[in-house]
Each structure stands twice: as structure tokens, then as C-alpha cells.
N, C-alpha and C. Protein backbone atom coordinates (compact mmCIF):
# COMPACT_ATOMS: atom_id res chain seq x y z
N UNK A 1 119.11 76.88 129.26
CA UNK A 1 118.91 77.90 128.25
C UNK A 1 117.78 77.45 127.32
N UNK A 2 116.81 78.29 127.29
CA UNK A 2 115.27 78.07 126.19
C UNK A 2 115.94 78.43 124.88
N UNK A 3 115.66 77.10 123.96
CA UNK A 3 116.26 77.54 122.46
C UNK A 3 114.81 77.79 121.73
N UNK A 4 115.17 78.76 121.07
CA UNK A 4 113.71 78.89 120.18
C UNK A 4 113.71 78.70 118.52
N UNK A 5 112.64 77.85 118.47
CA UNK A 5 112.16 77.59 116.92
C UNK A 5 112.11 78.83 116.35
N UNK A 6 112.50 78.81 114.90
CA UNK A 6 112.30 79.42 113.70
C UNK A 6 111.13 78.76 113.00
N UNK A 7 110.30 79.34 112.68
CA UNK A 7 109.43 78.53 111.34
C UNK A 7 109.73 79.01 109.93
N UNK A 8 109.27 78.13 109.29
CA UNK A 8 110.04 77.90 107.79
C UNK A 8 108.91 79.28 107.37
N UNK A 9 109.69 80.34 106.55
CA UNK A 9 108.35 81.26 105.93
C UNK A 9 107.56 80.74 104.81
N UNK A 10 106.37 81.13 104.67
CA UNK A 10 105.20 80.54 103.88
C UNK A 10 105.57 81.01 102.37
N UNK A 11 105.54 79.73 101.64
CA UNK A 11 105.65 80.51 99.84
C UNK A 11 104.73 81.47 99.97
N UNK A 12 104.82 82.68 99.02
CA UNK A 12 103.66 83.45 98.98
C UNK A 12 103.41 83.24 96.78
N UNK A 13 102.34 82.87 96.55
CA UNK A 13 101.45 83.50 95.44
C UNK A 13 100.27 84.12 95.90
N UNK A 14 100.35 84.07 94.15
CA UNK A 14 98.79 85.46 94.26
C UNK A 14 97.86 84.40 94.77
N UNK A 15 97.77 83.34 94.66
CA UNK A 15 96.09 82.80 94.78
C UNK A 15 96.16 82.43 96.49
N UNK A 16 97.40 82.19 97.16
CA UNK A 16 97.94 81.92 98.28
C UNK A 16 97.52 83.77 99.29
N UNK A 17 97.12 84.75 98.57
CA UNK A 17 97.14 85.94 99.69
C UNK A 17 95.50 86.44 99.83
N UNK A 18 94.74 85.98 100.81
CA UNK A 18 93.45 86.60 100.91
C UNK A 18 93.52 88.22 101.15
N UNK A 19 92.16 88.86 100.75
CA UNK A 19 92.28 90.35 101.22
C UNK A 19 92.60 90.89 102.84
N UNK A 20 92.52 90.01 103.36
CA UNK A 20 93.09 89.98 104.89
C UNK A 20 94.30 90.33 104.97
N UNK A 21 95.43 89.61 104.25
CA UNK A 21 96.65 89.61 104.23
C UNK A 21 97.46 90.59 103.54
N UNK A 22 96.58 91.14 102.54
CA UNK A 22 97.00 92.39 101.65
C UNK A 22 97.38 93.75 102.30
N UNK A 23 96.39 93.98 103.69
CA UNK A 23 96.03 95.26 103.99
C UNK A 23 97.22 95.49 105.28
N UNK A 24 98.58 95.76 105.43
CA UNK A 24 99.80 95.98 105.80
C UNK A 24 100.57 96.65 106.15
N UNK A 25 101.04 97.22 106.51
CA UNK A 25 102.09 98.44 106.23
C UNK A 25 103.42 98.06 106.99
N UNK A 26 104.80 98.01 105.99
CA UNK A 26 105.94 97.69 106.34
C UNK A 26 106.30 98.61 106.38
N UNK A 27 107.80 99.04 106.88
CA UNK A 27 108.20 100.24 107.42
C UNK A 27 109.95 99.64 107.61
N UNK A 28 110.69 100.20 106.50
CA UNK A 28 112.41 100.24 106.24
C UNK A 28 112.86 100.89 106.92
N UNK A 29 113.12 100.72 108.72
CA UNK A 29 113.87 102.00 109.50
C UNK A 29 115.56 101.77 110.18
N UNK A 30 116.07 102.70 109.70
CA UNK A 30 117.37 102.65 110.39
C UNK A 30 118.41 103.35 110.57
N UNK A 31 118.69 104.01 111.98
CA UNK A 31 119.36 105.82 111.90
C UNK A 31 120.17 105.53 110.96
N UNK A 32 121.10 104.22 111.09
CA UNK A 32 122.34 104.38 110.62
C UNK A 32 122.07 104.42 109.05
N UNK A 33 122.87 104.74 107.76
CA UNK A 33 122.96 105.21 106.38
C UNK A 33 123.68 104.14 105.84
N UNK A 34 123.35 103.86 105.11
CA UNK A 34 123.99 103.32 104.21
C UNK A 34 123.98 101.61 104.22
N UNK A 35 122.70 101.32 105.01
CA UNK A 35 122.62 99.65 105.28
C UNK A 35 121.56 99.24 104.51
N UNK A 36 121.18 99.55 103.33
CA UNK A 36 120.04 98.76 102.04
C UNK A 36 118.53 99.40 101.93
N UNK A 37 118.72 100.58 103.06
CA UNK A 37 117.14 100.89 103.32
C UNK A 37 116.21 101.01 102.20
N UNK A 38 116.87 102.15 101.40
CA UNK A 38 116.08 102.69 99.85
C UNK A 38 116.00 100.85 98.93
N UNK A 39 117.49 100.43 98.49
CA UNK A 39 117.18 99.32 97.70
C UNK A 39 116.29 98.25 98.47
N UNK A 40 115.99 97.83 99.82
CA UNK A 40 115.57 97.16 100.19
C UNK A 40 114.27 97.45 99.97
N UNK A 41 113.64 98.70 100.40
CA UNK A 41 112.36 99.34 100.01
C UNK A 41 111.70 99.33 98.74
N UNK A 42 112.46 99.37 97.50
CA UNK A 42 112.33 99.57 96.28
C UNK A 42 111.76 98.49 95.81
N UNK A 43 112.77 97.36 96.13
CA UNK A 43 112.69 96.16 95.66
C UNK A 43 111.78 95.26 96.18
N UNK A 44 111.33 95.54 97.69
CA UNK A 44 110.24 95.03 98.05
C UNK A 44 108.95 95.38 97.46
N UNK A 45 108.89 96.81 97.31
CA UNK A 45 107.49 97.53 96.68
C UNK A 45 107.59 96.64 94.54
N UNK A 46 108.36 96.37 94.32
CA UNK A 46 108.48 96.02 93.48
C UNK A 46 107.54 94.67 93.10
N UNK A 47 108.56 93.31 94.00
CA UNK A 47 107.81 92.38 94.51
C UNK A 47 106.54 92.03 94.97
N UNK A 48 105.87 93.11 96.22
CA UNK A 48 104.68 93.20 96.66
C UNK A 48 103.55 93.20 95.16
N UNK A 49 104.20 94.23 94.54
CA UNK A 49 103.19 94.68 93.48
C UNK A 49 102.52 93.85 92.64
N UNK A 50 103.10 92.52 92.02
CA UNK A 50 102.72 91.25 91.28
C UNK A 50 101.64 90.87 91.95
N UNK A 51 100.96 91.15 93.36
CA UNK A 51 100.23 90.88 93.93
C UNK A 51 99.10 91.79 93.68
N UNK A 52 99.31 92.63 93.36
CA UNK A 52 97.92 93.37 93.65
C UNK A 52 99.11 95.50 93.75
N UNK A 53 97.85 96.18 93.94
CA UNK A 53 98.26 97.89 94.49
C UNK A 53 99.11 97.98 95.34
N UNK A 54 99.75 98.77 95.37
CA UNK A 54 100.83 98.61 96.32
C UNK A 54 100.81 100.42 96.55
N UNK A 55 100.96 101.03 98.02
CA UNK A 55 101.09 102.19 98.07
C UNK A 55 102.54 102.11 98.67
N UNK A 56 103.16 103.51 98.04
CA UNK A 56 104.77 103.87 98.37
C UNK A 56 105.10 104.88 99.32
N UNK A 57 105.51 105.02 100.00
CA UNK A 57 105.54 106.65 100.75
C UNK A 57 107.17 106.51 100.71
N UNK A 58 107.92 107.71 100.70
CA UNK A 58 109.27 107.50 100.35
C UNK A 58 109.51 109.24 101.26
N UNK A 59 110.08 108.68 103.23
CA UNK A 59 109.91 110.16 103.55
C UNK A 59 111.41 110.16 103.65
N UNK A 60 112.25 109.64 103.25
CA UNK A 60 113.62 110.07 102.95
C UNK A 60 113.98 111.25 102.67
N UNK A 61 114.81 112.09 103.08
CA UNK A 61 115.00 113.34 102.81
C UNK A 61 115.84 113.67 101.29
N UNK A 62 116.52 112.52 100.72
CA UNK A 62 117.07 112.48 99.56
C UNK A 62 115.82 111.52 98.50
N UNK A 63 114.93 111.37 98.78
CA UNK A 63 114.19 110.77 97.81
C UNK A 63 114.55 109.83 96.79
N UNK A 64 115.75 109.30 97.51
CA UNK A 64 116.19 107.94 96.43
C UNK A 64 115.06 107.00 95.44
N UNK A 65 114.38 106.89 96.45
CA UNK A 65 113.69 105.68 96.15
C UNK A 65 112.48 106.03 95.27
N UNK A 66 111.99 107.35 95.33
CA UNK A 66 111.22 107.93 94.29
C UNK A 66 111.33 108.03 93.21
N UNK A 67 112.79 108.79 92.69
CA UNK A 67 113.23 108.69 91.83
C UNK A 67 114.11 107.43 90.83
N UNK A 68 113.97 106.12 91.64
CA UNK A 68 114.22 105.03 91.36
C UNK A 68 112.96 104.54 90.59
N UNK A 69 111.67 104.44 91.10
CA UNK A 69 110.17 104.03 91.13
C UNK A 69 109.26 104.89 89.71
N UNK A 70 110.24 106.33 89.77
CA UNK A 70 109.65 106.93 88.57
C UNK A 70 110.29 106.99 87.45
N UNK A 71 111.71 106.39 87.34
CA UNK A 71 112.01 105.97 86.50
C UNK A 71 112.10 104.60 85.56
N UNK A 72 111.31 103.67 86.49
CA UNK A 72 110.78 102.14 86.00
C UNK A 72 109.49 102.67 85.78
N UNK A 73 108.72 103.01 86.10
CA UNK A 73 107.17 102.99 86.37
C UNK A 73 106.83 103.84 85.10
């Protein structure tokens, strides 16, 4: 049986992310409801942002996460 390595993930700071690394797009998918999608989304776009612009697209049909984002923002 082939066991496979994990690598340790990289600290990230700001001075640590070239414009290479900025330009991304993550994507929160999962039929099933109710497993962290919106808070996971939120809170990532949150995080990302200390870094630099961050674009949101929120195609949820209940728009949780919009109305989460426009009420901090």
C-alpha cells in the first residue's frame, strides 16, 4: 500500500504573497445544506481581504452571505 505525504501548509503574510499568487478563484461547493458553505465563504473572503481586493460572488439562492458582508462592510 503507497502511503502519501501531506505537506505542512505555508504561513501566509502580506509580504509572503506575490501578484502571482493573488490572482485565484476559490469556489465553496456542496449539494448537500447545511455543512458551513455561506460561513465558510464569508469568513474566508474576510481573511483573504487583509491581503489586498478581494472579489465576492454570492450565487446562493438565499443570499446569506451577502447580507452577512453588507452588514460588516
Amino acid at each position: 500500500m503507497a502511503s502519501a505525504t501531506l505537506e505542512q501548509p505555508k504561513s501566509l503574510s502580506k509580504d509572503s504573497l506575490s501578484i502571482k499568487d493573488k490572482n485565484k478563484i476559490i469556489a465553496f461547493l456542496s449539494q448537500k445544506g447545511g455543512v458551513g458553505k455561506t460561513t465558510t465563504a464569508t469568513h474566508a473572503r474576510d481573511w483573504f481581504e487583509q491581503f489586498g481586493s478581494v472579489g465576492f460572488v454570492d450565487a446562493d439562492a438565499q443570499r446569506s452571505s451577502s447580507r452577512w458582508i453588507s452588514s460588516i462592510d
